[in-house]
C-alpha atoms as a PDB file:
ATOM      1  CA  UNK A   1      91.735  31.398 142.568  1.00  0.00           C
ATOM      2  CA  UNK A   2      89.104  34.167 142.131  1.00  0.00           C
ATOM      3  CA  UNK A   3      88.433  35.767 138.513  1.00  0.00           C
ATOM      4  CA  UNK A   4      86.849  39.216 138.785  1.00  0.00           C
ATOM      5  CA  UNK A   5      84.885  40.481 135.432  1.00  0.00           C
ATOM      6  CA  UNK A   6      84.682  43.881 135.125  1.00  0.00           C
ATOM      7  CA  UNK A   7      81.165  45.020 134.644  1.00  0.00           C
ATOM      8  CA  UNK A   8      79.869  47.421 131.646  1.00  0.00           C
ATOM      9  CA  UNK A   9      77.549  50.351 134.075  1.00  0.00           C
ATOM     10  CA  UNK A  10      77.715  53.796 133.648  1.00  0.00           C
ATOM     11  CA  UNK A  11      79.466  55.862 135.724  1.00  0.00           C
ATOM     12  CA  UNK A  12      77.232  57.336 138.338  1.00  0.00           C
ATOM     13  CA  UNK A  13      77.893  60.409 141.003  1.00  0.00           C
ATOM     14  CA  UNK A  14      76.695  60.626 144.179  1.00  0.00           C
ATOM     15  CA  UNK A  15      74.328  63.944 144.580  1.00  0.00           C
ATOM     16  CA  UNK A  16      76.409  66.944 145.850  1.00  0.00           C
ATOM     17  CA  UNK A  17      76.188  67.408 149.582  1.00  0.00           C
ATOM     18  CA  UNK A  18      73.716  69.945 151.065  1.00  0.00           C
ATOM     19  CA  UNK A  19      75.222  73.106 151.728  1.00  0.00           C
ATOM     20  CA  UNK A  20      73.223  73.080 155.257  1.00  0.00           C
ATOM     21  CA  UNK A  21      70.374  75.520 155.134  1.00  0.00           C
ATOM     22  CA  UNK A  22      71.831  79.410 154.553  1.00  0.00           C
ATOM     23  CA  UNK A  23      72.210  78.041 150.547  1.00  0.00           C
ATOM     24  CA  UNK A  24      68.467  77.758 148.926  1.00  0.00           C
ATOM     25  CA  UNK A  25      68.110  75.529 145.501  1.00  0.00           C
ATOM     26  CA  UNK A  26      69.544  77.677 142.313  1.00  0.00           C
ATOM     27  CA  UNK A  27      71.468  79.741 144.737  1.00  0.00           C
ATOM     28  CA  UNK A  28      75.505  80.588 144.478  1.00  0.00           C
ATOM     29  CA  UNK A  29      77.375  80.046 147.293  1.00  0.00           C
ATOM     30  CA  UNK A  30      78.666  83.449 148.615  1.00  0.00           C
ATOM     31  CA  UNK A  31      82.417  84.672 147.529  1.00  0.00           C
ATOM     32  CA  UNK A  32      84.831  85.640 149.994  1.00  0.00           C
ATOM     33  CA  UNK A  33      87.684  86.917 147.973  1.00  0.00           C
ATOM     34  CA  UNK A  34      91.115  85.408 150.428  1.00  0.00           C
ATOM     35  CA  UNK A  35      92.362  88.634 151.253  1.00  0.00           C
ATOM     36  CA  UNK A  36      89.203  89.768 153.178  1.00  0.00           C
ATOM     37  CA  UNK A  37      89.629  86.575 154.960  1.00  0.00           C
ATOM     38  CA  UNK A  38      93.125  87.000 156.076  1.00  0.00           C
ATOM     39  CA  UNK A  39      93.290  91.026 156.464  1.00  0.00           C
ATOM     40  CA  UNK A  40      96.197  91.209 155.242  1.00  0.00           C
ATOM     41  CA  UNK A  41      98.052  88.645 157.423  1.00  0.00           C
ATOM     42  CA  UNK A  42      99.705  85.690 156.066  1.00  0.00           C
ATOM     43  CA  UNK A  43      97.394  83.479 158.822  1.00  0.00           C
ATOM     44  CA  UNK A  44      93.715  83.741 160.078  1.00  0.00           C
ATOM     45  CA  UNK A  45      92.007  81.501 163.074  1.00  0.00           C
ATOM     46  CA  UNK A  46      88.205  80.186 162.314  1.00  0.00           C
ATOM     47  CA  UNK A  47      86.133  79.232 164.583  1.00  0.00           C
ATOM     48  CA  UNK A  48      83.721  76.708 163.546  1.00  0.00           C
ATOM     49  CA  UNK A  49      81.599  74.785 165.720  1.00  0.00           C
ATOM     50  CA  UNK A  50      83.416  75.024 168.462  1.00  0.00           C
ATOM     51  CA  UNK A  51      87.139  74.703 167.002  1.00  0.00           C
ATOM     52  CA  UNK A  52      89.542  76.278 165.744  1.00  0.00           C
ATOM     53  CA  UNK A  53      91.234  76.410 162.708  1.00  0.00           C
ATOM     54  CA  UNK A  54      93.989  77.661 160.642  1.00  0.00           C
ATOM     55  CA  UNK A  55      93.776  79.404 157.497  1.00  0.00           C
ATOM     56  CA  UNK A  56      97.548  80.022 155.901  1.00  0.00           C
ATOM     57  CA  UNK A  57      98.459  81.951 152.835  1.00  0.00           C
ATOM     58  CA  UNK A  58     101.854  80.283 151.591  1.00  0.00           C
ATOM     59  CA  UNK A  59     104.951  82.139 149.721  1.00  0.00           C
ATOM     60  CA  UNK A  60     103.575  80.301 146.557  1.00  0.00           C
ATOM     61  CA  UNK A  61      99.887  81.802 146.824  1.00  0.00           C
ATOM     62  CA  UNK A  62      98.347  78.561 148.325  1.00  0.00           C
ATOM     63  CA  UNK A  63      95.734  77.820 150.957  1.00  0.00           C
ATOM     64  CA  UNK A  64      96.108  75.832 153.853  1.00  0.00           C
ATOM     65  CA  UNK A  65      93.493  75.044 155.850  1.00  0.00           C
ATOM     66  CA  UNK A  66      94.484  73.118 159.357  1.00  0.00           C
ATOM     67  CA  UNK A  67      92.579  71.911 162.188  1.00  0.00           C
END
């Protein structure tokens, strides 16, 4: 039978992910307020990189985003 000891480290993150290169160091990413994204529809299609996805406002106010 194997005993496992838990170990005493600080918890470490991993560095956030790049946001590719249109966001410089110190910048804020830019806000799209929702309803400029859906024009007042309850769905929007994205293309992005060559497929398309699915951007759905729900009855509840939620944001679904499907491939």
């Amino acid at each position: 039978m194997t005993q496992l000891t838990a170990l005493s480290t600080p918890y470490q993150t991993a560095p956030a992910p790049s946001r590719g290169p249109s966001a410089s160091a110190g910048s804020a990413p830019r806000v799209v307020p929702s309803q400029d994204l859906l024009g007042g529809q309850k769905t929007v299609e994205i293309l992005h990189n060559g497929l398309l996805y699915r951007l759905q406002a729900t009855r509840l106010g939620k944001l679904i985003l499907t491939k």
